[in-house]
C-alpha atoms as a PDB file:
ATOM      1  CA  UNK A   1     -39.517  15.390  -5.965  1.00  0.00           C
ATOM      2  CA  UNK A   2     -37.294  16.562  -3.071  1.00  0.00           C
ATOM      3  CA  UNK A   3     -37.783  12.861  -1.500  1.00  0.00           C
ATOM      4  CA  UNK A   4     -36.780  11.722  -4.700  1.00  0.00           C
ATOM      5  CA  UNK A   5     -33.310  13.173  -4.879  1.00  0.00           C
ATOM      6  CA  UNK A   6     -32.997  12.831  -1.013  1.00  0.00           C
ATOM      7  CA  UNK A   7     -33.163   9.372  -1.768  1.00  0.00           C
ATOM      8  CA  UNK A   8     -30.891   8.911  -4.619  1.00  0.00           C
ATOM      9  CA  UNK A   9     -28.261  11.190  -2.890  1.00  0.00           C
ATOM     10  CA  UNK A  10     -28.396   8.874   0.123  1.00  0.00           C
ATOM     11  CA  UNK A  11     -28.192   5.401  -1.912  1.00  0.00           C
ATOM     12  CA  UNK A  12     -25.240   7.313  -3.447  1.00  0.00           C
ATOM     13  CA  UNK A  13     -23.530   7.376  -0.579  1.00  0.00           C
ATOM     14  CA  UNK A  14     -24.603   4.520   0.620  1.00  0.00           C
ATOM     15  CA  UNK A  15     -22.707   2.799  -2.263  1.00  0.00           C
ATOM     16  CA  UNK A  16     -19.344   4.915  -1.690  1.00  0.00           C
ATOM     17  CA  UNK A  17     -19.198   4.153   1.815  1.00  0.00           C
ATOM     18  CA  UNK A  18     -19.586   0.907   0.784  1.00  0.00           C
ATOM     19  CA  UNK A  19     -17.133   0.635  -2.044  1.00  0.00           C
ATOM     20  CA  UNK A  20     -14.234   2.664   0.114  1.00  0.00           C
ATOM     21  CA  UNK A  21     -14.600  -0.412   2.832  1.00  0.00           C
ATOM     22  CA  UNK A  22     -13.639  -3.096   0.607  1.00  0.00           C
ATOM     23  CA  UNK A  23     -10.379  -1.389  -1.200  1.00  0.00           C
ATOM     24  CA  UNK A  24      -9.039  -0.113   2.350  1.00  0.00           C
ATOM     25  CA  UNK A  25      -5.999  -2.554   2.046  1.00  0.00           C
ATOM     26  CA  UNK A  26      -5.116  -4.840   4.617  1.00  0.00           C
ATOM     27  CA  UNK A  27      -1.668  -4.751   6.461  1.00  0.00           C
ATOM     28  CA  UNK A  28      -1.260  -8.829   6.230  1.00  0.00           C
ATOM     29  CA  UNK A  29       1.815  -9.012   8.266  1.00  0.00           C
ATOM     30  CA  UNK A  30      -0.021  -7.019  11.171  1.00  0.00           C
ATOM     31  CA  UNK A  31      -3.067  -9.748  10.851  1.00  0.00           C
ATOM     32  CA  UNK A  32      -0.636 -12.483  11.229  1.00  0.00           C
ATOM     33  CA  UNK A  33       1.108 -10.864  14.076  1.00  0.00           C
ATOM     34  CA  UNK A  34       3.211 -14.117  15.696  1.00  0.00           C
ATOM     35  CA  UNK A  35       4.484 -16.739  14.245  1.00  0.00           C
ATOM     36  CA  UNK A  36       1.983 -20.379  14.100  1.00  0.00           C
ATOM     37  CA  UNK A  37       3.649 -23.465  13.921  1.00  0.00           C
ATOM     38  CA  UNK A  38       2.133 -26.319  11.636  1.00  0.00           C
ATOM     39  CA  UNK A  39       0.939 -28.125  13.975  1.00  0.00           C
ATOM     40  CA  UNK A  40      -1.326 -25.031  15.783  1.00  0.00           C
ATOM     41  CA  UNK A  41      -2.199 -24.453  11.871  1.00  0.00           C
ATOM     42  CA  UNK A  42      -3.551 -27.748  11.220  1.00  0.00           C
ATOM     43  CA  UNK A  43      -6.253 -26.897  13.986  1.00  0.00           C
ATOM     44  CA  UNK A  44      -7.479 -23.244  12.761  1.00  0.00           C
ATOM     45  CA  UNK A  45     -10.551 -22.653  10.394  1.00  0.00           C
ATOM     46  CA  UNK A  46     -10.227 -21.980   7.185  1.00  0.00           C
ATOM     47  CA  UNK A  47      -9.310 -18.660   6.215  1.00  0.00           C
ATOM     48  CA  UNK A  48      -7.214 -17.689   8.840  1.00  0.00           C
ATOM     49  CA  UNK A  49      -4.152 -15.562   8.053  1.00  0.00           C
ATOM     50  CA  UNK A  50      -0.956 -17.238   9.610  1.00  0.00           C
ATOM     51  CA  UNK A  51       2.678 -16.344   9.584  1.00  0.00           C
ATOM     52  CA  UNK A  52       4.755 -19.666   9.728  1.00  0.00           C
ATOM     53  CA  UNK A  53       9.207 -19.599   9.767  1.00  0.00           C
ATOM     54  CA  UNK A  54      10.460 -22.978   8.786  1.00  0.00           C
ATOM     55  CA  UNK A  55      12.262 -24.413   5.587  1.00  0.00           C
ATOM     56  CA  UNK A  56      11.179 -25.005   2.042  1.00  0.00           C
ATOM     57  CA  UNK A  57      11.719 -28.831   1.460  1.00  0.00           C
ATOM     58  CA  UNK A  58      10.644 -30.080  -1.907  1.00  0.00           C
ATOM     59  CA  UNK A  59       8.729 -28.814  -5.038  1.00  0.00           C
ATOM     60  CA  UNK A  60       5.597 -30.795  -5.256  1.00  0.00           C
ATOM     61  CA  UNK A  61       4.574 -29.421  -8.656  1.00  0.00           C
ATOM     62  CA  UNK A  62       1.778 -27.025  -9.870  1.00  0.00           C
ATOM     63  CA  UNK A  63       2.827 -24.345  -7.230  1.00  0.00           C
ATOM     64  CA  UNK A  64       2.695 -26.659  -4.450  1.00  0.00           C
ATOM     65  CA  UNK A  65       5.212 -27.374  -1.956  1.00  0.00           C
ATOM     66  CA  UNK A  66       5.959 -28.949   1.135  1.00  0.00           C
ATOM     67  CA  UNK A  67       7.003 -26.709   3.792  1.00  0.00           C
ATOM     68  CA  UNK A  68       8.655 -27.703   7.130  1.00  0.00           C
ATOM     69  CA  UNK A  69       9.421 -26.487  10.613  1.00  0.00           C
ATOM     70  CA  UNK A  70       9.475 -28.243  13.931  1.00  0.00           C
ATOM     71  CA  UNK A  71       6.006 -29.499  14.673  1.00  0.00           C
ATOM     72  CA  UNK A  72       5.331 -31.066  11.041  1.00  0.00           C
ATOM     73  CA  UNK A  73       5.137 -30.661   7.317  1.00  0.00           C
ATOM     74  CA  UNK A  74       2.013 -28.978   5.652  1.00  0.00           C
ATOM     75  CA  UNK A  75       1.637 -28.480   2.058  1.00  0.00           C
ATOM     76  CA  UNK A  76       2.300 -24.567   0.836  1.00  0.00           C
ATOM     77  CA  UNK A  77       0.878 -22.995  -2.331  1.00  0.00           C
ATOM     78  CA  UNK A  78       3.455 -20.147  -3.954  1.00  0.00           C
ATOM     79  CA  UNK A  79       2.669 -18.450  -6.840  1.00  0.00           C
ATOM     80  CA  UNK A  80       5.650 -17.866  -8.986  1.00  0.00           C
ATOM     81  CA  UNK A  81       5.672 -14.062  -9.161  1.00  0.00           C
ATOM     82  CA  UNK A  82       6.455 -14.207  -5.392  1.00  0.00           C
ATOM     83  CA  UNK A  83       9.357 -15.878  -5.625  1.00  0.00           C
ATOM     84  CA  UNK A  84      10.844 -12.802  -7.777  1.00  0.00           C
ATOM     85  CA  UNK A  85      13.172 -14.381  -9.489  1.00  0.00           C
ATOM     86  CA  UNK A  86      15.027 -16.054  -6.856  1.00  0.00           C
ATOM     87  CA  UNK A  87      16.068 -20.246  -7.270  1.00  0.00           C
ATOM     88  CA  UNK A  88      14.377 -22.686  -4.974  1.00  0.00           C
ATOM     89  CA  UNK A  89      17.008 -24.660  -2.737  1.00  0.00           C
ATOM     90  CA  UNK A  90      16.139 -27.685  -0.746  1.00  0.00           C
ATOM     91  CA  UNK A  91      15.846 -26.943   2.688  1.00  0.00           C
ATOM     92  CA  UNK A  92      16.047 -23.148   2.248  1.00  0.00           C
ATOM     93  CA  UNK A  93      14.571 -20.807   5.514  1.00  0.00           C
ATOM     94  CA  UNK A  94      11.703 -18.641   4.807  1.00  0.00           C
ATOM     95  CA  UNK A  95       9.066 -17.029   6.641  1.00  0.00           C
ATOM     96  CA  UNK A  96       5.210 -17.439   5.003  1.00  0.00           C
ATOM     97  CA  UNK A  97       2.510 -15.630   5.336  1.00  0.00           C
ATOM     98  CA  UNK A  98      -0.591 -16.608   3.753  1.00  0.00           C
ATOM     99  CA  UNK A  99      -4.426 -17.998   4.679  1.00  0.00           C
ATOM    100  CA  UNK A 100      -5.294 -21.271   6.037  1.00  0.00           C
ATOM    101  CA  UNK A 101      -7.105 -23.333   3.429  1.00  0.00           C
ATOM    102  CA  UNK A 102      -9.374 -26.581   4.818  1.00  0.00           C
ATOM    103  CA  UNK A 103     -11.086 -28.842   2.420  1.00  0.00           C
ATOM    104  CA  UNK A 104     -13.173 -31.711   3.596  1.00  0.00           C
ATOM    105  CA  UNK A 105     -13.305 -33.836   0.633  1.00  0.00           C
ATOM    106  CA  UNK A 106     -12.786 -36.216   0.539  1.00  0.00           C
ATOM    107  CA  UNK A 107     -10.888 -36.502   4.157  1.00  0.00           C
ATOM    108  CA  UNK A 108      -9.898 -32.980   5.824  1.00  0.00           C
ATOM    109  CA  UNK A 109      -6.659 -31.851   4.184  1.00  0.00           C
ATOM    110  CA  UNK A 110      -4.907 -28.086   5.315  1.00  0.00           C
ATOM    111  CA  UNK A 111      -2.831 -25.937   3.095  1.00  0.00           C
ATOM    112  CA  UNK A 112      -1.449 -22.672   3.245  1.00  0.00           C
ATOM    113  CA  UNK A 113      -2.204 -20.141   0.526  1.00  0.00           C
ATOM    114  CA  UNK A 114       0.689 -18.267   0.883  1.00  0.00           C
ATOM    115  CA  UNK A 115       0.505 -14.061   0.099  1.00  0.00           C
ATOM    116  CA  UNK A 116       3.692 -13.069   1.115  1.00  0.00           C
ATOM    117  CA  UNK A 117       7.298 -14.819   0.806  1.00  0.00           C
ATOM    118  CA  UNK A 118      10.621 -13.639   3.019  1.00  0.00           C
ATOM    119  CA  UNK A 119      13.442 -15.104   2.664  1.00  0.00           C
END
């Protein structure tokens, strides 16, 4: 009986341990730490956080955009709510911070996911 409880109690706190791990949030801008250019992000694995400065230059529809700074354009996806409010101007500065998304099919193509918009 006493290695019964023992073991419950210790699979119970197993599973908090556990569960406190995953909801520690994560500092994103301290991840990203210096700023990637487009065409260092082109070459990173998926997944990667980046911080990129550069320019907003069109709305490509569907949340998508196409973002700009020295090295090349990449295409940027921005969900509404983190524009807060604020229009969208053609070549406006911003600073993104988001993950790197690859996807192989058909031919390799790189986004950003953007998390976090600065203007």
């Amino acid at each position: 009986m006493k290695k019964m409880i023992l073991s419950i109690v210790s699979a119970g706190a197993i599973f908090v341990a556990m569960n406190s791990a995953y909801a520690t949030p994560v500092n994103q801008q301290a991840i990203a730490g210096k700023v990637s250019s487009v065409q260092q992000v082109k070459a990173l694995k998926d997944d990667t956080i980046v911080q990129l400065k550069g320019k907003i230059v069109r709305d490509l529809g569907n949340e998508k955009y196409e973002f700009k700074d020295q090295t090349g354009n990449i295409v940027v996806e921005i969900d509404h709510e983190l524009w807060h409010g604020k229009p969208l101007h053609a070549n406006q500065p911003v600073t993104l911070i988001g993950e790197v998304d690859v996807e192989y099919q058909p031919l390799k193509k790189v986004e950003i996911d953007v998390q976090q918009l600065k203007f």
